[in-house]
PDB file of N, CA and C in Angstrom:
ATOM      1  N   UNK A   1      54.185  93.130  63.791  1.00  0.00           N
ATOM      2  CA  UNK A   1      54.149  94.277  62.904  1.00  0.00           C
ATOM      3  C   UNK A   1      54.616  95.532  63.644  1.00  0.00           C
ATOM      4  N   UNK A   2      55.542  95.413  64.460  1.00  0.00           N
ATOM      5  CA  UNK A   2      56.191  96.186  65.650  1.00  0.00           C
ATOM      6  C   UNK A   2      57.049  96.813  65.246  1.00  0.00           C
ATOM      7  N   UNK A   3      57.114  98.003  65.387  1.00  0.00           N
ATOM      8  CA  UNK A   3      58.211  98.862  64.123  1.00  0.00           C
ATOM      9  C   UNK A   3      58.661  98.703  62.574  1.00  0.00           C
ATOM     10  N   UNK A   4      57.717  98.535  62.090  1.00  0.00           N
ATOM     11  CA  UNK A   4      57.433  98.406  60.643  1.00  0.00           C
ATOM     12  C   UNK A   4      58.406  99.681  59.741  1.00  0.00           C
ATOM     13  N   UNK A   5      58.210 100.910  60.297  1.00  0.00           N
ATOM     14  CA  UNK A   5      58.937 101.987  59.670  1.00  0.00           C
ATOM     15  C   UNK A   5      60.246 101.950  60.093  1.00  0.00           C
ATOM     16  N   UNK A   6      60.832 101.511  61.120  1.00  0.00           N
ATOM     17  CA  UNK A   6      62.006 101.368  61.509  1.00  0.00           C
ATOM     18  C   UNK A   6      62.583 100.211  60.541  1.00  0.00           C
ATOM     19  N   UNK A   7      61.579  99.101  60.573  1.00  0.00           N
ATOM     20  CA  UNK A   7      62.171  97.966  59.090  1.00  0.00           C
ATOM     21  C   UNK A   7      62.351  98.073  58.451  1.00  0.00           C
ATOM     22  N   UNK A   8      60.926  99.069  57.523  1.00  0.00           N
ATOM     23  CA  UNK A   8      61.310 100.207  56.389  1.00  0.00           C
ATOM     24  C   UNK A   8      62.812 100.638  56.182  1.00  0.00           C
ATOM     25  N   UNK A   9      63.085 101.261  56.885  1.00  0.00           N
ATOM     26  CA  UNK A   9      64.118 102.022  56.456  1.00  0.00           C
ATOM     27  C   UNK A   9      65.315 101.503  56.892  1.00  0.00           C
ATOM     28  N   UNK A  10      65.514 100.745  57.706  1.00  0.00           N
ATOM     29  CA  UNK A  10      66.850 100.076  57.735  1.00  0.00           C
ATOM     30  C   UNK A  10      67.919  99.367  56.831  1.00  0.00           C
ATOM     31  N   UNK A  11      68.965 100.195  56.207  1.00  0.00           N
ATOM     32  CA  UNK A  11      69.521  99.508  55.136  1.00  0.00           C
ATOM     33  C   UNK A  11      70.345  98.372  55.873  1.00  0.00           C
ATOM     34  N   UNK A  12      70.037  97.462  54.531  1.00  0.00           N
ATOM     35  CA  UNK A  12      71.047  96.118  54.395  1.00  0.00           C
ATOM     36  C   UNK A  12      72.320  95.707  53.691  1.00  0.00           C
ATOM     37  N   UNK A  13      73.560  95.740  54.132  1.00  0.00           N
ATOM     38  CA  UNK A  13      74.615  95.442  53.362  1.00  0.00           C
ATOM     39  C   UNK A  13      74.930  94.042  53.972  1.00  0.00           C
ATOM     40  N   UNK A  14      75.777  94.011  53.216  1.00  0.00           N
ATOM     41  CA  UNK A  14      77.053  92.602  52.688  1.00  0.00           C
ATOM     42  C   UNK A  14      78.055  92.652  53.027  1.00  0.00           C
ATOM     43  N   UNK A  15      78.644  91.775  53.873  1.00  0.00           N
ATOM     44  CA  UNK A  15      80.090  92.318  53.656  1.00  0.00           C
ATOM     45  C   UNK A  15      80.797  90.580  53.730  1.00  0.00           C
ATOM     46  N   UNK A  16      81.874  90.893  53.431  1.00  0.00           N
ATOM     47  CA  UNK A  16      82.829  89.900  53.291  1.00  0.00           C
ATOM     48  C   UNK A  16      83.713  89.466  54.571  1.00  0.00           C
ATOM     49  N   UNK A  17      83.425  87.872  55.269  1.00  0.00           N
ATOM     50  CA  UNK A  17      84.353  88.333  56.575  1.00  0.00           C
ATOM     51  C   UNK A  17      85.881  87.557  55.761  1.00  0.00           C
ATOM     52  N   UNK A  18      86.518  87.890  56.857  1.00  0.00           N
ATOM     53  CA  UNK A  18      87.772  87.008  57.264  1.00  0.00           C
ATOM     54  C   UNK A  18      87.892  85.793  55.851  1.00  0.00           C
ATOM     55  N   UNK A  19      87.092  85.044  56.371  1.00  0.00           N
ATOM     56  CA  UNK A  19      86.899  83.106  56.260  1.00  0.00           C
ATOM     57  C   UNK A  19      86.397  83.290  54.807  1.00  0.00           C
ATOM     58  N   UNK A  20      86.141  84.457  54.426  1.00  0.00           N
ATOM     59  CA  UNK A  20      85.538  84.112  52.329  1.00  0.00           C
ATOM     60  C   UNK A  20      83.296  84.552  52.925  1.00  0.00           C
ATOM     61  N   UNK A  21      83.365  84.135  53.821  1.00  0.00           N
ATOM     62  CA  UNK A  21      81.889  84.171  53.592  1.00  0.00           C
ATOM     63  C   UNK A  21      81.231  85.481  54.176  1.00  0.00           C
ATOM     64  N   UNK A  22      80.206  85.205  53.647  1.00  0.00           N
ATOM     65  CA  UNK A  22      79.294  86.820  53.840  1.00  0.00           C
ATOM     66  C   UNK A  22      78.723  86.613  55.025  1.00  0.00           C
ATOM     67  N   UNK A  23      78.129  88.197  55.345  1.00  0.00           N
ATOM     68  CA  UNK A  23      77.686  88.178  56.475  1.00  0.00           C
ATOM     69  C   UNK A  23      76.609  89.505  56.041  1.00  0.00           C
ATOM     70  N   UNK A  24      74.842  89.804  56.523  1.00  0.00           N
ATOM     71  CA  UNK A  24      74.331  90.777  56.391  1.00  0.00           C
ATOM     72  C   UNK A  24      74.470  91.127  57.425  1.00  0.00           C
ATOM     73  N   UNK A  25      74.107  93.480  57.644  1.00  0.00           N
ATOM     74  CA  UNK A  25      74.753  93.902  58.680  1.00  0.00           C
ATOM     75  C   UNK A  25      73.389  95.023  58.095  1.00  0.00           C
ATOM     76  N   UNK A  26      72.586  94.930  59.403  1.00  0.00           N
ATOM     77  CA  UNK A  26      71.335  95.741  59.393  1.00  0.00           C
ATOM     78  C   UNK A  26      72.157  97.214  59.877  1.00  0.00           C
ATOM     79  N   UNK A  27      71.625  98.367  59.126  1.00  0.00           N
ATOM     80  CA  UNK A  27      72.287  99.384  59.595  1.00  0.00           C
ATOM     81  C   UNK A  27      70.965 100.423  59.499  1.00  0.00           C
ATOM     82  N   UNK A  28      70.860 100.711  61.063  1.00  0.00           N
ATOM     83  CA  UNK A  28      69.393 101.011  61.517  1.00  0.00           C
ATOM     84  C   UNK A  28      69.230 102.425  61.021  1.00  0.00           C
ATOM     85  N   UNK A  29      68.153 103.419  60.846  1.00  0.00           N
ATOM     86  CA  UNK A  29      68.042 104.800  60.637  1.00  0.00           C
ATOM     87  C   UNK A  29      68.203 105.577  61.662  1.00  0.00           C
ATOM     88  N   UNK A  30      68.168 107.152  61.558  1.00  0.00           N
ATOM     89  CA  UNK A  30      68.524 107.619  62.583  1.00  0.00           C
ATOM     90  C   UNK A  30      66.882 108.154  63.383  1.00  0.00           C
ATOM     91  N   UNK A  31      67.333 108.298  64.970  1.00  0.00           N
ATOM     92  CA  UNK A  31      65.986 108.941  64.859  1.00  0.00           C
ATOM     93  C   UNK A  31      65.741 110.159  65.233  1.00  0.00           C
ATOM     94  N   UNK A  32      65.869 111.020  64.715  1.00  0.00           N
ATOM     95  CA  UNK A  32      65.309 112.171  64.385  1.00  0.00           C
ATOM     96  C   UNK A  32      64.623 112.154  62.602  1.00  0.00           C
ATOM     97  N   UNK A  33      64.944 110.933  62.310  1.00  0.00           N
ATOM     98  CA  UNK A  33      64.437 110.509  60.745  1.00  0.00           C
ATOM     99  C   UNK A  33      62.975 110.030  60.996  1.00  0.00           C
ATOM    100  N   UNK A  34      63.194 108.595  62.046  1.00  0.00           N
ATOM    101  CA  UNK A  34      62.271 108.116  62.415  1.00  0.00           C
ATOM    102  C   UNK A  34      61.769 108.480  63.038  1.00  0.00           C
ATOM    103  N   UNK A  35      61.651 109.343  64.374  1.00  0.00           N
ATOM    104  CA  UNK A  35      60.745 110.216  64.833  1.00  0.00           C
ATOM    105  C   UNK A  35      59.990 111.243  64.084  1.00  0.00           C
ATOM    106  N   UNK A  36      60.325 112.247  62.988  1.00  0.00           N
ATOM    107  CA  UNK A  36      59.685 112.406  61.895  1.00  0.00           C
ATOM    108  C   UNK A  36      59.084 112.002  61.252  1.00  0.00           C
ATOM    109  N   UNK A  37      59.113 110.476  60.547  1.00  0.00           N
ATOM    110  CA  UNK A  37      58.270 109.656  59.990  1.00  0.00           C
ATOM    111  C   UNK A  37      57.248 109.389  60.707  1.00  0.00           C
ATOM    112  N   UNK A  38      57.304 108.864  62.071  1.00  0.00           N
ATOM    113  CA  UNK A  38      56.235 109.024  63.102  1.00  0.00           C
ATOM    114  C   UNK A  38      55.216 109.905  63.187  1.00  0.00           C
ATOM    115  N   UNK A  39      56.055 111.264  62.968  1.00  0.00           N
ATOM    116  CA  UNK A  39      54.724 112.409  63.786  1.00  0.00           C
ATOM    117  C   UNK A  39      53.987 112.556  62.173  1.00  0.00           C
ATOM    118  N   UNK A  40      54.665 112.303  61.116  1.00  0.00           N
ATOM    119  CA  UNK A  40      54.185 112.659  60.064  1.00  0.00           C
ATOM    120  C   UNK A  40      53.189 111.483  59.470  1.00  0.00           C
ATOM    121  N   UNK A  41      53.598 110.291  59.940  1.00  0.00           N
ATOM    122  CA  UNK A  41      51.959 109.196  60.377  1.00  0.00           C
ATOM    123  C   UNK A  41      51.088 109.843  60.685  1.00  0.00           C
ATOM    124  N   UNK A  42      51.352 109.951  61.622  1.00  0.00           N
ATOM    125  CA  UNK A  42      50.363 110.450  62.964  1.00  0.00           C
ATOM    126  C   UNK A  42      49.369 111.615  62.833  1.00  0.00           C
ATOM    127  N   UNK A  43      49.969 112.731  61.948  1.00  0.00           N
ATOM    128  CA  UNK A  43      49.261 114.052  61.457  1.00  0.00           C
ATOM    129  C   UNK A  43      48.617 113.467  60.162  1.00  0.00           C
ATOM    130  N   UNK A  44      48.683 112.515  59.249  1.00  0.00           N
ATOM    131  CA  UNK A  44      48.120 112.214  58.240  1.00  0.00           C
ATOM    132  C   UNK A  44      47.071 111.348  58.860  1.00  0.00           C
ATOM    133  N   UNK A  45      47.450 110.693  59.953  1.00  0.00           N
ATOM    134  CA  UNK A  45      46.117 110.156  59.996  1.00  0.00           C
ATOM    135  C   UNK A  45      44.637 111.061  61.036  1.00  0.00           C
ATOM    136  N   UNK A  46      45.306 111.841  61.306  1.00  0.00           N
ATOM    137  CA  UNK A  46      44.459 112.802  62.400  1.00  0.00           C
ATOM    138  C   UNK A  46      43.783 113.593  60.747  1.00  0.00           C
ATOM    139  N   UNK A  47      45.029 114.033  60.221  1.00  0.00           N
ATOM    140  CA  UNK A  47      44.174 114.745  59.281  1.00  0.00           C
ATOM    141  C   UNK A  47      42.935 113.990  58.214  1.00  0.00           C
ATOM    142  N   UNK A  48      43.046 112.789  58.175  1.00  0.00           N
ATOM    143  CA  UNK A  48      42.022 111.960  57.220  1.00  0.00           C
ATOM    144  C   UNK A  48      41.333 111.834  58.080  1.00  0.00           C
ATOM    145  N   UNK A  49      41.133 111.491  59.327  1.00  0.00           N
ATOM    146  CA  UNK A  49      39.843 110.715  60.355  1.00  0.00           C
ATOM    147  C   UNK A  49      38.899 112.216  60.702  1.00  0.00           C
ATOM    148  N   UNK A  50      39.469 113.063  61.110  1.00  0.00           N
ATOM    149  CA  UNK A  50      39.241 114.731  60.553  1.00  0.00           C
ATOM    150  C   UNK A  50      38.964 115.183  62.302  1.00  0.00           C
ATOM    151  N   UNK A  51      40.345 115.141  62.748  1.00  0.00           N
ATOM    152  CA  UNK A  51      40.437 115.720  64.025  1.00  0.00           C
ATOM    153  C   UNK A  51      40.287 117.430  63.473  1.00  0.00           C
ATOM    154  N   UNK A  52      41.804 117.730  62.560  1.00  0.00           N
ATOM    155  CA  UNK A  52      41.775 119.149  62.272  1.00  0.00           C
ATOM    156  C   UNK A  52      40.720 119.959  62.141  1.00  0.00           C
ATOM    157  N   UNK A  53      39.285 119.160  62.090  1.00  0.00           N
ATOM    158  CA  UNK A  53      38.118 120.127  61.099  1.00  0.00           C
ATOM    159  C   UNK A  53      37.691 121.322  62.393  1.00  0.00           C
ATOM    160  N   UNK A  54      37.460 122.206  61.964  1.00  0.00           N
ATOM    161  CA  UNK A  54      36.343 122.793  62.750  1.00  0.00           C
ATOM    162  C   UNK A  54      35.172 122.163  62.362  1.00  0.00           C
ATOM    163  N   UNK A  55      34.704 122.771  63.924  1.00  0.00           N
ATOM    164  CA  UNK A  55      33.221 122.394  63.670  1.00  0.00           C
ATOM    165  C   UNK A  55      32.133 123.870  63.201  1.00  0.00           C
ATOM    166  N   UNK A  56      31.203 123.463  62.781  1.00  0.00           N
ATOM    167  CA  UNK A  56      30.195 124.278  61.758  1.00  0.00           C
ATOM    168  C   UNK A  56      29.041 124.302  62.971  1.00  0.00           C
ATOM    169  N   UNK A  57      28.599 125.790  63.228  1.00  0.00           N
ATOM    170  CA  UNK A  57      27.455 125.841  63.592  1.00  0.00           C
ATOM    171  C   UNK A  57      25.783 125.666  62.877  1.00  0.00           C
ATOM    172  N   UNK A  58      25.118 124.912  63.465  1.00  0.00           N
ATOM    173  CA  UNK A  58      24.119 124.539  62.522  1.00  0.00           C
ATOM    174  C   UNK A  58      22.773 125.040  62.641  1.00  0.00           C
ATOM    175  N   UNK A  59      22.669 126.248  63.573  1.00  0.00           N
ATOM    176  CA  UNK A  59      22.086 127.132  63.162  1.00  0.00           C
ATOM    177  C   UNK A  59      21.835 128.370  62.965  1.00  0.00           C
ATOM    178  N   UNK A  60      23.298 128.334  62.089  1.00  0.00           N
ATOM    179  CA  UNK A  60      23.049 129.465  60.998  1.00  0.00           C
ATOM    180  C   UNK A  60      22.515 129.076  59.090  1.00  0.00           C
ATOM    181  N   UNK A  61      21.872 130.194  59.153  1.00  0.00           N
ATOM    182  CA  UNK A  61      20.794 129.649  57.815  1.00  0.00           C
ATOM    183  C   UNK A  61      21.227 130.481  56.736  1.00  0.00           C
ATOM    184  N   UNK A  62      21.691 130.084  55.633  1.00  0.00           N
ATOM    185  CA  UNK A  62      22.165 130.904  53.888  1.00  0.00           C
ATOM    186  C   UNK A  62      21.489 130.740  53.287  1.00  0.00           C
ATOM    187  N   UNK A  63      21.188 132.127  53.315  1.00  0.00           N
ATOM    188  CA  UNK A  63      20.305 132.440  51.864  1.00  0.00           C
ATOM    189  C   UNK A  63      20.610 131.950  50.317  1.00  0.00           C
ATOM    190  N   UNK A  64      19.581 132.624  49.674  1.00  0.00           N
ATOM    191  CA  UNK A  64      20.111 131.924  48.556  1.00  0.00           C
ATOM    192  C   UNK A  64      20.540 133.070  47.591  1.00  0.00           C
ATOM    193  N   UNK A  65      21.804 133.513  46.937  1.00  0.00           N
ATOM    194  CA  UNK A  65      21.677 134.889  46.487  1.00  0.00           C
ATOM    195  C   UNK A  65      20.307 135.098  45.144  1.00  0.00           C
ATOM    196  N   UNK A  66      20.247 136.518  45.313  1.00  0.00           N
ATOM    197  CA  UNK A  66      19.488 136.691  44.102  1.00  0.00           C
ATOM    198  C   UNK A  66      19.807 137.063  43.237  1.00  0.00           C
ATOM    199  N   UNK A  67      18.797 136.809  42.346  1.00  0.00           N
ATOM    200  CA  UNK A  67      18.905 136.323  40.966  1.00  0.00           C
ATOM    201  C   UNK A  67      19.076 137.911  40.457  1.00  0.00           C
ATOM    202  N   UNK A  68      20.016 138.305  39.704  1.00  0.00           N
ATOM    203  CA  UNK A  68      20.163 139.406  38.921  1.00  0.00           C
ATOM    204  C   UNK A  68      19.292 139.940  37.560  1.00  0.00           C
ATOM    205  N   UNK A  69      18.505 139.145  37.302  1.00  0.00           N
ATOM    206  CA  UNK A  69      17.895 139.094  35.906  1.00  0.00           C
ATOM    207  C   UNK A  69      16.393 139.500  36.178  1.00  0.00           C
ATOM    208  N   UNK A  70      16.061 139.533  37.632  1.00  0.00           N
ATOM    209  CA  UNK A  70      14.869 140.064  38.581  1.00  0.00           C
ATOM    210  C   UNK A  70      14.947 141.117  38.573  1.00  0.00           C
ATOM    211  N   UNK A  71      15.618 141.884  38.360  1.00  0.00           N
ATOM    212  CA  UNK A  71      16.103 143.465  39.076  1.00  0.00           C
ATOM    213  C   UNK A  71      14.709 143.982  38.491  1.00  0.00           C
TER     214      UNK A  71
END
């Protein structure tokens, strides 16, 4: 499962040789495509597992606002 996005995207043609018969001709992506696809893995998964988050101090304490109908 070793370069899967590079498989992804590699188009496949046909071509016709010489002799009548076909031949497929993997025609790879470029990479500055695939290096993009990469980092843009890579930031989607940092961003779901939740590298990006800050962290929250936990002791600070919120009030609760008040109620206007007290006045």
């Amino acid at each position: 499962m070793r370069d899967f996005i590079k498989h992804a995207l590699t188009k496949t043609i046909q071509i016709r040789t010489a002799h009548g018969d076909t031949q497929q001709l993997g025609i790879p992506p470029d990479k500055k495509l695939l290096y993009g696809m990469y980092f843009a893995l890579a930031a989607l998964i940092m961003y779901t597992v939740g590298f990006g988050k800050r962290r929250r101090c936990s002791n600070v304490v919120v009030s609760k606002p008040k109620d206007s109908n007290n006045i």
